[in-house]
PDB file of N, CA and C in Angstrom:
ATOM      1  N   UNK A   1     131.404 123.729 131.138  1.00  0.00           N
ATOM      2  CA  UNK A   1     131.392 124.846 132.050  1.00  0.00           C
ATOM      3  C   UNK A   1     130.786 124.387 133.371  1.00  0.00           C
ATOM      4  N   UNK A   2     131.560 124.611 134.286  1.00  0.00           N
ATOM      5  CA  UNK A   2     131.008 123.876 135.581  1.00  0.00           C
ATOM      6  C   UNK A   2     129.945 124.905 136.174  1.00  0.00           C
ATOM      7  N   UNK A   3     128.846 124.317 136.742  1.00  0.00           N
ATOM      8  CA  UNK A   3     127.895 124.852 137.733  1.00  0.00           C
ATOM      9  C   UNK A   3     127.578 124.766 138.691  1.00  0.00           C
ATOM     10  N   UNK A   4     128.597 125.944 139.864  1.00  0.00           N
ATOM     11  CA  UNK A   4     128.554 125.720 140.950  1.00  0.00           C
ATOM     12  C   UNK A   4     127.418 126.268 141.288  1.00  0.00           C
ATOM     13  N   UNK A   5     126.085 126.481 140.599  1.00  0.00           N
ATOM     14  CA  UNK A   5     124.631 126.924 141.421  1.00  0.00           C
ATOM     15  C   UNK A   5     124.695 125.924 142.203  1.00  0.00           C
ATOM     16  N   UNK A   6     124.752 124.637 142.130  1.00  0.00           N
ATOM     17  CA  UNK A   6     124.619 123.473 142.836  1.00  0.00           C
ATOM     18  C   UNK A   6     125.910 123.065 143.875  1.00  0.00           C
ATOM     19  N   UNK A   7     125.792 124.089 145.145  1.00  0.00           N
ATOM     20  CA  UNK A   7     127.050 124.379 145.789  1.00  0.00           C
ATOM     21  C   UNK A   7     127.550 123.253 146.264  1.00  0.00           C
ATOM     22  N   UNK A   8     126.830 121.748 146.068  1.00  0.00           N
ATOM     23  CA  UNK A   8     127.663 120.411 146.306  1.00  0.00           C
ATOM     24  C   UNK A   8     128.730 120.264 145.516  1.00  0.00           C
ATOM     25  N   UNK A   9     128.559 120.882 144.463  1.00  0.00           N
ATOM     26  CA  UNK A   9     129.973 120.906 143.472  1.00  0.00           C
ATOM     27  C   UNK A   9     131.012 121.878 143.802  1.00  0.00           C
ATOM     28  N   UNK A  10     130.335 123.280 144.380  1.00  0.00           N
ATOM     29  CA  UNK A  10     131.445 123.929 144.408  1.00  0.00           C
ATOM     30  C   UNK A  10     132.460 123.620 146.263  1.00  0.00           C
ATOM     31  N   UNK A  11     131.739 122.528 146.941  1.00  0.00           N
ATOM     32  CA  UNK A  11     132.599 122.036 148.196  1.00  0.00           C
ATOM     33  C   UNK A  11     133.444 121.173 148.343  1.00  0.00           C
ATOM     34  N   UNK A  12     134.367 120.968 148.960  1.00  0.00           N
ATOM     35  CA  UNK A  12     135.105 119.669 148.661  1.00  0.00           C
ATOM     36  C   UNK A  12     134.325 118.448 149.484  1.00  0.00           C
ATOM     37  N   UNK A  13     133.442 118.935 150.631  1.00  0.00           N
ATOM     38  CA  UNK A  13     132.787 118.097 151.117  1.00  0.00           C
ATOM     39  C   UNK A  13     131.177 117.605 150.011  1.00  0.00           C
ATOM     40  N   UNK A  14     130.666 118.318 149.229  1.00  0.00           N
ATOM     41  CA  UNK A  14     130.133 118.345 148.647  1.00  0.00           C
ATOM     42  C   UNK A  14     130.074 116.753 147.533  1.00  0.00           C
ATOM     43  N   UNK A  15     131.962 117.220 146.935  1.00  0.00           N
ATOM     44  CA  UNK A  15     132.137 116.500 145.822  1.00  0.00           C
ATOM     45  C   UNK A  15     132.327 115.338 146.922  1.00  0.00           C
ATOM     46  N   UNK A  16     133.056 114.865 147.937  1.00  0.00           N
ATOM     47  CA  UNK A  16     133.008 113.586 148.242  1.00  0.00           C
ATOM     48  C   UNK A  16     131.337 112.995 148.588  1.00  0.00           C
ATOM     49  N   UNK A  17     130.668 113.780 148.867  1.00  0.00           N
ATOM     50  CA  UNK A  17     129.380 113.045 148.986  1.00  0.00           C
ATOM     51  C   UNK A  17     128.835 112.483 147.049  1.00  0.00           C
ATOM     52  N   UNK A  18     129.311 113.338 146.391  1.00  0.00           N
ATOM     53  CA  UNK A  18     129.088 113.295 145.526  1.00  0.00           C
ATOM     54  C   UNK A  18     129.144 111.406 145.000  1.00  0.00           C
ATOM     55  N   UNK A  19     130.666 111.821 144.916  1.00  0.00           N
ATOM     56  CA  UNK A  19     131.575 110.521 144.472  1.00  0.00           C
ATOM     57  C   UNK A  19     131.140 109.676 145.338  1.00  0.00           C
ATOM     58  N   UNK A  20     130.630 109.215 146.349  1.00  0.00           N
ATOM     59  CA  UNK A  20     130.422 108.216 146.939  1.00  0.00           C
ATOM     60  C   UNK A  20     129.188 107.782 146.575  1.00  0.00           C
ATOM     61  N   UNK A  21     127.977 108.652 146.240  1.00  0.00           N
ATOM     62  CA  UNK A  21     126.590 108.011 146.000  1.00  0.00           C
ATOM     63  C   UNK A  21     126.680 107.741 144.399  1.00  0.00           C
ATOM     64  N   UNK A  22     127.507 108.307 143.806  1.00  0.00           N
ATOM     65  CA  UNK A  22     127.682 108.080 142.130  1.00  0.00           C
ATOM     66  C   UNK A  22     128.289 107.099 142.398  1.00  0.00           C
ATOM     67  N   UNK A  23     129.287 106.710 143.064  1.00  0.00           N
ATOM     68  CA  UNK A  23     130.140 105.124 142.724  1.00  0.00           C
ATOM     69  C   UNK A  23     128.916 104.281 143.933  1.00  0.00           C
ATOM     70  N   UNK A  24     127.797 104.281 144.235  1.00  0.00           N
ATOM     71  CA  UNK A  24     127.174 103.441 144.809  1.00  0.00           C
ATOM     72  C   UNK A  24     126.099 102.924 143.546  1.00  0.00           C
ATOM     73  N   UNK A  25     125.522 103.891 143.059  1.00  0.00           N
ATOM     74  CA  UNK A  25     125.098 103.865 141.943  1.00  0.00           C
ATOM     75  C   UNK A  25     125.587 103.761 140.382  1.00  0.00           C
ATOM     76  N   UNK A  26     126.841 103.554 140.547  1.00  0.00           N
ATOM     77  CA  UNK A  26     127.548 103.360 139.197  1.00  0.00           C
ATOM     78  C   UNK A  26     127.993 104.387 138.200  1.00  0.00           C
ATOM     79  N   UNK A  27     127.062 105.277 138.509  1.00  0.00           N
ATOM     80  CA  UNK A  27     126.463 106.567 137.764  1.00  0.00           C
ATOM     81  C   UNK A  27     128.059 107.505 137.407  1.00  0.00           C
ATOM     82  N   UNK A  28     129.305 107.832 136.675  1.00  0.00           N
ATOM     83  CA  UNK A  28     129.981 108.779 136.653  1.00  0.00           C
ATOM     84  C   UNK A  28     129.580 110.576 137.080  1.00  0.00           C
ATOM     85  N   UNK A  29     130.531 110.622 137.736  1.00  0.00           N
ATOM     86  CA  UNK A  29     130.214 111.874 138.426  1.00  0.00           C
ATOM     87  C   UNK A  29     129.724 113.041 137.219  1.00  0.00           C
ATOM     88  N   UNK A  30     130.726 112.712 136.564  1.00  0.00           N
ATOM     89  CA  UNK A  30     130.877 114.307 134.918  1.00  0.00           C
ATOM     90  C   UNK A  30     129.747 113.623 134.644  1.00  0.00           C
ATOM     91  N   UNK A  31     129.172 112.376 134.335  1.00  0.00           N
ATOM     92  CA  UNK A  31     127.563 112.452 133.766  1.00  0.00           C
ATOM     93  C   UNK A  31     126.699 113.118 135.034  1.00  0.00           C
ATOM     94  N   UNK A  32     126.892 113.248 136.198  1.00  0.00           N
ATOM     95  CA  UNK A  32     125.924 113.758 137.036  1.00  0.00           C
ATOM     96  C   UNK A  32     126.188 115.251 136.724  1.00  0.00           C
ATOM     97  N   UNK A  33     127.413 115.846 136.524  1.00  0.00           N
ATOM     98  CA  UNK A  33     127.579 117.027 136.563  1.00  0.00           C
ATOM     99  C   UNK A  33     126.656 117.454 135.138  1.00  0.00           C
ATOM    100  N   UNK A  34     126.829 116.813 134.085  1.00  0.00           N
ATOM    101  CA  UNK A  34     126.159 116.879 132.752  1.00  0.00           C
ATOM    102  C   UNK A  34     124.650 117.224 133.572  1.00  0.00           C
ATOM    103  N   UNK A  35     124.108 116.153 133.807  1.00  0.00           N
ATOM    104  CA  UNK A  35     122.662 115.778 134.048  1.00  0.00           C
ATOM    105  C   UNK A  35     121.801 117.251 134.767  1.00  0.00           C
ATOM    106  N   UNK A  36     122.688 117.922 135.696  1.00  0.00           N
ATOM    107  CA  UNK A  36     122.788 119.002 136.160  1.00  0.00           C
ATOM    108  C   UNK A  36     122.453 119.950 135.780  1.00  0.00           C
ATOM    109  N   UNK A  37     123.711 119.960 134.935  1.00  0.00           N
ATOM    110  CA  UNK A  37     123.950 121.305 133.732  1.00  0.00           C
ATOM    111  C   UNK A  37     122.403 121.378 132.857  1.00  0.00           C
ATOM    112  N   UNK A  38     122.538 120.653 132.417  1.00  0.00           N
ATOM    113  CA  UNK A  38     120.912 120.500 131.636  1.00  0.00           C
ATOM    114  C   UNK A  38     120.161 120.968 131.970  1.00  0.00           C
ATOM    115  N   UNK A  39     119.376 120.479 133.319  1.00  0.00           N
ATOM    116  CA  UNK A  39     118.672 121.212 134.365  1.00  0.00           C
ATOM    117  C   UNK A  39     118.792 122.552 134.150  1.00  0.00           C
ATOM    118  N   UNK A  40     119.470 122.707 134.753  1.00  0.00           N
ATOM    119  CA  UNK A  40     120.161 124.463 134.646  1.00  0.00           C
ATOM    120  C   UNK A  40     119.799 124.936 133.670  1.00  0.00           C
ATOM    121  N   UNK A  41     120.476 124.774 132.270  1.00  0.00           N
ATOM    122  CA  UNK A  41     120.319 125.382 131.167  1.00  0.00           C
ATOM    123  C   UNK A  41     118.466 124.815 131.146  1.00  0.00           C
ATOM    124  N   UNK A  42     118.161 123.947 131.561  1.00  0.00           N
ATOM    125  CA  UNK A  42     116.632 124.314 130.874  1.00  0.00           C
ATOM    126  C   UNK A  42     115.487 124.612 132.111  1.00  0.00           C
ATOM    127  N   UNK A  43     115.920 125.489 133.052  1.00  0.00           N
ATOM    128  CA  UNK A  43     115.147 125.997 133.941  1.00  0.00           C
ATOM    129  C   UNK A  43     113.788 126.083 133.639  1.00  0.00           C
ATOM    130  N   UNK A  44     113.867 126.859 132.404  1.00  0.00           N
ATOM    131  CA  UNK A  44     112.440 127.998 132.629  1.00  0.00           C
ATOM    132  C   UNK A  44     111.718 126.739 131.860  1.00  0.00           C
ATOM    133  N   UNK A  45     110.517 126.650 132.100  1.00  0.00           N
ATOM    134  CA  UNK A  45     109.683 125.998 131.415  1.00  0.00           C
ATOM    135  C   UNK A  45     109.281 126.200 130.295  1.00  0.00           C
ATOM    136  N   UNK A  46     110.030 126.906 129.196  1.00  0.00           N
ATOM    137  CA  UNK A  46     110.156 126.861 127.581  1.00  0.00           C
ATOM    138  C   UNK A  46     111.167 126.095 127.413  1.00  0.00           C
ATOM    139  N   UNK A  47     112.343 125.770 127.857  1.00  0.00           N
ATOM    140  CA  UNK A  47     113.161 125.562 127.728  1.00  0.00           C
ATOM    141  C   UNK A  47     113.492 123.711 128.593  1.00  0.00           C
ATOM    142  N   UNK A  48     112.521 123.876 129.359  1.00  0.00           N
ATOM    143  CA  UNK A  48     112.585 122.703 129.801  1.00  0.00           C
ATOM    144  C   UNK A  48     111.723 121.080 129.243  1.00  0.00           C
ATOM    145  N   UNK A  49     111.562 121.517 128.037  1.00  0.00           N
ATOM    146  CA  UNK A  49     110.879 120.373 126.924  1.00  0.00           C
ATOM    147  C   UNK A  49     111.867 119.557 126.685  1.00  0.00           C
ATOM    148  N   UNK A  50     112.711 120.152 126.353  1.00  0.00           N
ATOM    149  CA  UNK A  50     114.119 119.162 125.612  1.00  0.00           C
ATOM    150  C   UNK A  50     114.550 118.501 126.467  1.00  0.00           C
ATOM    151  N   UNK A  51     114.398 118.366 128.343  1.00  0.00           N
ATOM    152  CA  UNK A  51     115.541 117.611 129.124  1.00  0.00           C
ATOM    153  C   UNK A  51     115.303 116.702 129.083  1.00  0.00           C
ATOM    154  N   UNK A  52     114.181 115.753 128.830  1.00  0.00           N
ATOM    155  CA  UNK A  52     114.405 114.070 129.119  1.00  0.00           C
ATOM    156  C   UNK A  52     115.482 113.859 127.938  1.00  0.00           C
ATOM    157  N   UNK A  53     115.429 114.493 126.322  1.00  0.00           N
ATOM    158  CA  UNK A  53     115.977 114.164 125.217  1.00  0.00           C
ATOM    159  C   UNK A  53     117.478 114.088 125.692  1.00  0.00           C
ATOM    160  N   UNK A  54     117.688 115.230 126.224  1.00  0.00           N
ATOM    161  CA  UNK A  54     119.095 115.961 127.050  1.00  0.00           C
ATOM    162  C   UNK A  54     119.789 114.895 128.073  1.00  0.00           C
ATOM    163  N   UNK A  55     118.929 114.130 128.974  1.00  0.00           N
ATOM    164  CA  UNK A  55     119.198 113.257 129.478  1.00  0.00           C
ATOM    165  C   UNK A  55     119.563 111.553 128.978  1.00  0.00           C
ATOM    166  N   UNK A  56     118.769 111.469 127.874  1.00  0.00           N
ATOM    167  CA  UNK A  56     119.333 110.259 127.081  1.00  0.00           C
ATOM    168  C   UNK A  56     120.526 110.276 126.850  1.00  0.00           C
ATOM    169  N   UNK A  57     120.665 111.357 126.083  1.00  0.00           N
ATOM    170  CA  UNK A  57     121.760 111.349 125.364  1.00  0.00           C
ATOM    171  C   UNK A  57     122.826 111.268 126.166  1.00  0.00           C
ATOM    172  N   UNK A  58     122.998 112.338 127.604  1.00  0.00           N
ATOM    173  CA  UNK A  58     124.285 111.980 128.389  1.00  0.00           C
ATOM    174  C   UNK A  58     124.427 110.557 128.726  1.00  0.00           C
ATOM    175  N   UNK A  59     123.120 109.789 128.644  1.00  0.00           N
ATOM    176  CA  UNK A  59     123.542 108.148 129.604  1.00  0.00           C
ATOM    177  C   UNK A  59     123.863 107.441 128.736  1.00  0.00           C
ATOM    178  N   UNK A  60     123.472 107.844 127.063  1.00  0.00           N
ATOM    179  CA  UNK A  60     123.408 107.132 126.293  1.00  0.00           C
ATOM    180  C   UNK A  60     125.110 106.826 125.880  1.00  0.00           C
ATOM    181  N   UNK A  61     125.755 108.236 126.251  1.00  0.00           N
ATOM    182  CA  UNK A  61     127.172 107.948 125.615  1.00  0.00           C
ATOM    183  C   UNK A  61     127.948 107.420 126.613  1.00  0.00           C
ATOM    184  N   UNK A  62     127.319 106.989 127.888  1.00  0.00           N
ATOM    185  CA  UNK A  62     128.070 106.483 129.205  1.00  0.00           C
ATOM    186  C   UNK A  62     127.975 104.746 129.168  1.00  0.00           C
ATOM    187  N   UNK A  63     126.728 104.661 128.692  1.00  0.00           N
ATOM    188  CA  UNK A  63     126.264 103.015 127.946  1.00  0.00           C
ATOM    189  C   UNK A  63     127.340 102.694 126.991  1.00  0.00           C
ATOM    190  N   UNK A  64     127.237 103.677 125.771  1.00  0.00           N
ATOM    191  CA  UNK A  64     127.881 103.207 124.708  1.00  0.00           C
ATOM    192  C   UNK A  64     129.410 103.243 125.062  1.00  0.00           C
ATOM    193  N   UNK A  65     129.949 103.736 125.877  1.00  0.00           N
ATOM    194  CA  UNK A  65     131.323 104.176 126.066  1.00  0.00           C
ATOM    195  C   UNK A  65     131.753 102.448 127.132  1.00  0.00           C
ATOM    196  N   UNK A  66     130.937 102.304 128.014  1.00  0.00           N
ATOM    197  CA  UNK A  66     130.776 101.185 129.508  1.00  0.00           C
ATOM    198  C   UNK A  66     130.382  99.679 127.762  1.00  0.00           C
ATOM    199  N   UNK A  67     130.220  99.671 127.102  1.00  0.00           N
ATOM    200  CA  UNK A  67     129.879  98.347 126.244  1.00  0.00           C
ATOM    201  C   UNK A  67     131.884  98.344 124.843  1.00  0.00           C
ATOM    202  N   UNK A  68     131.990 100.010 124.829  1.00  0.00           N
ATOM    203  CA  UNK A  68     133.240  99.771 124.048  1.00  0.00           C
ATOM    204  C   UNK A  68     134.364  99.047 125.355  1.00  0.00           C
ATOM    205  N   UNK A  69     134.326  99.498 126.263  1.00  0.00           N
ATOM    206  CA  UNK A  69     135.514  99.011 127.103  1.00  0.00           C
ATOM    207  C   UNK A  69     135.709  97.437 127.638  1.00  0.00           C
ATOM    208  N   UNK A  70     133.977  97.092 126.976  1.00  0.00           N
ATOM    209  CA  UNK A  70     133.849  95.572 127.602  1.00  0.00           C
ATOM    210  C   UNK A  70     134.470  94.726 126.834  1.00  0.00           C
ATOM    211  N   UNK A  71     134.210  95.704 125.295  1.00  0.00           N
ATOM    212  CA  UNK A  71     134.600  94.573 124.114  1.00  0.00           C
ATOM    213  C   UNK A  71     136.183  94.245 123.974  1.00  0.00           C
TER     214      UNK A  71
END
């Protein structure tokens, strides 16, 4: 579910800034959009315990996905 709270996503000027500092950094955009989302969903500070866990896991399947394509 996309989250345009973060109105860089909902611009087209937005997303090219986007795509350019993610491909400077390597980083896939949908994992930034993930990384985001998280955020979001864990705003409130009850809810915001789980994001580093939340954050592994998106890089973790961007690692594991960037090591299947090598093999």
């Amino acid at each position: 579910m996309p989250r345009d709270v973060v109105t860089l996503f909902a611009q087209e000027a937005g997303n090219k800034l986007i795509r350019k500092h993610c491909r400077q950094i390597g980083l896939p955009v949908n994992d930034l959009r993930r990384l985001v989302e998280e955020v979001v969903d864990k705003s409130t500070m009850q809810r915001r315990h789980g994001l580093w866990e939340a954050f592994d896991e998106v890089l973790g399947d961007t690692y594991e996905e960037e090591a299947d394509n090598a093999s």
